[in-house]
C-alpha atoms as a PDB file:
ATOM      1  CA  UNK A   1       7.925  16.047  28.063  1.00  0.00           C
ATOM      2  CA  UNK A   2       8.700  12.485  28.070  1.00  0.00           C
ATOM      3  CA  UNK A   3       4.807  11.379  28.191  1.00  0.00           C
ATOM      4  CA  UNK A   4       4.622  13.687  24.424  1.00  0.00           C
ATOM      5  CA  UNK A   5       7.267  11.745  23.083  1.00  0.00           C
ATOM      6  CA  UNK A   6       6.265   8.581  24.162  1.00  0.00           C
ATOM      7  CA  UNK A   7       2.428   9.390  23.041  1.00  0.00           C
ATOM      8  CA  UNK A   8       3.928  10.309  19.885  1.00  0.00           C
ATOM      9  CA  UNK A   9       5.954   7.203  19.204  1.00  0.00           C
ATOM     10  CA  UNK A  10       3.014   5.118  20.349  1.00  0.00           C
ATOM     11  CA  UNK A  11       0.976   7.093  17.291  1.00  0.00           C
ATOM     12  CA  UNK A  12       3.560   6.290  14.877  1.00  0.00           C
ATOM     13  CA  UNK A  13       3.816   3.176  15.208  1.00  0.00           C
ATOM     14  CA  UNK A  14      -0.044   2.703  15.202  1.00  0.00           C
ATOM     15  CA  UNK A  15       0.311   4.599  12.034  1.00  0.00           C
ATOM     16  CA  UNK A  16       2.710   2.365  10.473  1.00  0.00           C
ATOM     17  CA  UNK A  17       1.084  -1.263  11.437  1.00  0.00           C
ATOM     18  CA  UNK A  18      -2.455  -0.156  10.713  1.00  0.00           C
ATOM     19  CA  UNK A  19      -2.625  -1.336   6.936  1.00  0.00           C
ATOM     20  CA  UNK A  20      -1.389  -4.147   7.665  1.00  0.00           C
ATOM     21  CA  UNK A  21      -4.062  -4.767  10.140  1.00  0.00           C
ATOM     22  CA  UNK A  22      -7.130  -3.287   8.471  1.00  0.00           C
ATOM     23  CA  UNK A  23      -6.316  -5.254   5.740  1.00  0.00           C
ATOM     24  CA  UNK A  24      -4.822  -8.581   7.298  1.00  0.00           C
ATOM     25  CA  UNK A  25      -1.852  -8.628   4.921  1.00  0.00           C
ATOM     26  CA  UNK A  26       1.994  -9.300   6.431  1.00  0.00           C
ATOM     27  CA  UNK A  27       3.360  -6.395   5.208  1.00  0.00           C
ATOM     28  CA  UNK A  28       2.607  -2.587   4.834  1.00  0.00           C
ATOM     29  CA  UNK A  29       3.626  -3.829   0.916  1.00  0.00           C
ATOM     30  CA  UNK A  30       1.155  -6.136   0.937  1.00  0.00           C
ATOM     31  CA  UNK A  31      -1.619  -3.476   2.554  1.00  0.00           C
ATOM     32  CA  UNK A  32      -1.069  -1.114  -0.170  1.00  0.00           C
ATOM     33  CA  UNK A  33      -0.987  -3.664  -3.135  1.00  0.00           C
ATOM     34  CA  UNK A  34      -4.884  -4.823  -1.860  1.00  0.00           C
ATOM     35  CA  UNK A  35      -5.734  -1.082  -1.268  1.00  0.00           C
ATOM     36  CA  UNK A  36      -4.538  -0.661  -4.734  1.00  0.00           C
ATOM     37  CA  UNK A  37      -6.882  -3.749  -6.256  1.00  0.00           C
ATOM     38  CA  UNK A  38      -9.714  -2.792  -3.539  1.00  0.00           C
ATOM     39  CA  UNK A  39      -9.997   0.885  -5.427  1.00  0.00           C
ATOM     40  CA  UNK A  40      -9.476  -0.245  -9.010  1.00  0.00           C
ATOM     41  CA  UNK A  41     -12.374   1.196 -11.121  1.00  0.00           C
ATOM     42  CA  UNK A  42     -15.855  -1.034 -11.099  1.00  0.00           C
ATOM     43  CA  UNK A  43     -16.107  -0.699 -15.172  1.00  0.00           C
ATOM     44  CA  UNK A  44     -12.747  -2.539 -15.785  1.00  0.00           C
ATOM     45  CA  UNK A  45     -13.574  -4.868 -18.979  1.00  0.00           C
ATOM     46  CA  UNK A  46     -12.684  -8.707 -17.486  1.00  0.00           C
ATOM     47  CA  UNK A  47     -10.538  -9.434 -20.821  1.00  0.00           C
ATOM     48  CA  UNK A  48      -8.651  -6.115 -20.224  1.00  0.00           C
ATOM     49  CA  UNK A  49      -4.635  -6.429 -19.794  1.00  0.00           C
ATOM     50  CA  UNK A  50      -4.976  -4.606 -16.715  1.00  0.00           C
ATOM     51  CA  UNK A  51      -7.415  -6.581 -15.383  1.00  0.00           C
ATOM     52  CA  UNK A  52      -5.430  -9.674 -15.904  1.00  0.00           C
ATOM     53  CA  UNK A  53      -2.595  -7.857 -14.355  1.00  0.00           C
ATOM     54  CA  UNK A  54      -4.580  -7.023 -11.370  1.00  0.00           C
ATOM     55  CA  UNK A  55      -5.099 -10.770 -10.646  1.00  0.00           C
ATOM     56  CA  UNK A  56      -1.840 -11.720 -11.053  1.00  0.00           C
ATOM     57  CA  UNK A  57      -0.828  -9.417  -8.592  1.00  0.00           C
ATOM     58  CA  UNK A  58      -3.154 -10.418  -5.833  1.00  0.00           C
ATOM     59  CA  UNK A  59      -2.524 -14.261  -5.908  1.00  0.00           C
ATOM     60  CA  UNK A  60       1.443 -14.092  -6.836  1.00  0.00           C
ATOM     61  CA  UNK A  61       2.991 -10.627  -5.246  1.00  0.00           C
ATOM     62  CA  UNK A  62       3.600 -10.856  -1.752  1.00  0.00           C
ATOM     63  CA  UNK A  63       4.220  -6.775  -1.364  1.00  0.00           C
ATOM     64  CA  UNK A  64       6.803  -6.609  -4.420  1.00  0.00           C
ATOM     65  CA  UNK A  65       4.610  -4.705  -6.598  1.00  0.00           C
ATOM     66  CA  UNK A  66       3.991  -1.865  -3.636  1.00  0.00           C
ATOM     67  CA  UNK A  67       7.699  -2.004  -3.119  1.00  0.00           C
ATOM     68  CA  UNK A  68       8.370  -0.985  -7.093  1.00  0.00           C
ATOM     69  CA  UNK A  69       5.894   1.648  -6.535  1.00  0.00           C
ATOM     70  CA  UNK A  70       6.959   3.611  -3.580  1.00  0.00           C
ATOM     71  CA  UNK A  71      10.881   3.045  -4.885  1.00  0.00           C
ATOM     72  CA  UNK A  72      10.103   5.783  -7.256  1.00  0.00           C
ATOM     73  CA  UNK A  73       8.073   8.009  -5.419  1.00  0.00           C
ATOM     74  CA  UNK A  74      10.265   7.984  -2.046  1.00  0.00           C
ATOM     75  CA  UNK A  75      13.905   6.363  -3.132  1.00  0.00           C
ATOM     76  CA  UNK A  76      15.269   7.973   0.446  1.00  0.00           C
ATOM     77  CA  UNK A  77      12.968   5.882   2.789  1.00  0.00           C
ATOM     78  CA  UNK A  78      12.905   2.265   3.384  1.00  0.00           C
ATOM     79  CA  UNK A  79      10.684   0.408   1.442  1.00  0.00           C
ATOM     80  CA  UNK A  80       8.189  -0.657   4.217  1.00  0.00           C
ATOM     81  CA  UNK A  81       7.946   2.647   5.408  1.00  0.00           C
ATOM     82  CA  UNK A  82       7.371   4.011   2.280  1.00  0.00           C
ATOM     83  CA  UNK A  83       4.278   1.368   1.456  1.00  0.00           C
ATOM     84  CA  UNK A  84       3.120   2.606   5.286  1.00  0.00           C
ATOM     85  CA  UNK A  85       3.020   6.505   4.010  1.00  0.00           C
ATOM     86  CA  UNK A  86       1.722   5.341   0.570  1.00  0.00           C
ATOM     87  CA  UNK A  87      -1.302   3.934   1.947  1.00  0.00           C
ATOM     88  CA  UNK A  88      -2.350   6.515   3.076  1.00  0.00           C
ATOM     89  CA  UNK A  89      -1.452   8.983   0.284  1.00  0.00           C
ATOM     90  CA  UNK A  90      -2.985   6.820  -2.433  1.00  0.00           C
ATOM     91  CA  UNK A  91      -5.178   8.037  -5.121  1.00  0.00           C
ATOM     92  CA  UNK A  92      -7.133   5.582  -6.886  1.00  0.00           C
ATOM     93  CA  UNK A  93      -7.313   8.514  -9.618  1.00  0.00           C
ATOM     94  CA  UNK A  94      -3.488   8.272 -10.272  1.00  0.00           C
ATOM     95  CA  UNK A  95      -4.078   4.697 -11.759  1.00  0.00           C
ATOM     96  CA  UNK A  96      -4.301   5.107 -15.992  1.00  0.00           C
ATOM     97  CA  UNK A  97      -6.612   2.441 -17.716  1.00  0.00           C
END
């Protein structure tokens, strides 16, 4: 019983630290916020507001922006942990243009 449990905390936590791994940021904030920008549509004009925004967030936000966005969609969890479980529930089809 004891190996299960163990196995299972060992997955979690390979769960939690893996975006910030595959994607060498510092935070599971962070992680998301590039997965975001990674996924954004190809056919984004370059004088578009979003665009602009887009680069602002990936040279000035150091995982704020992920924070703000998994405060509304999980307010119970801790913000980390919700940018760790919003990695992997993101849908680059959720972002409006």
């Amino acid at each position: 019983m004891l190996k299960y449990i163990l196995g299972m905390a060992v997955i979690l936590v390979g769960l939690y630290f893996y975006p910030q791994i595959a994607s060498s940021t510092g935070s599971p904030c962070e992680a998301l916020e590039s997965k975001m920008i990674a996924e954004l549509p190809i056919n984004i004009p370059d004088d578009s507001p979003f665009a602009m925004f887009a680069n602002v967030m990936t040279n000035l936000s150091q995982g704020e922006i992920g924070e703000a966005v998994v405060a509304n969609k999980y307010p119970n969890l801790p913000e980390p942990l919700g940018c760790a479980i919003g990695y992997y529930t993101f849908d680059k089809d959720d972002i409006e243009l």
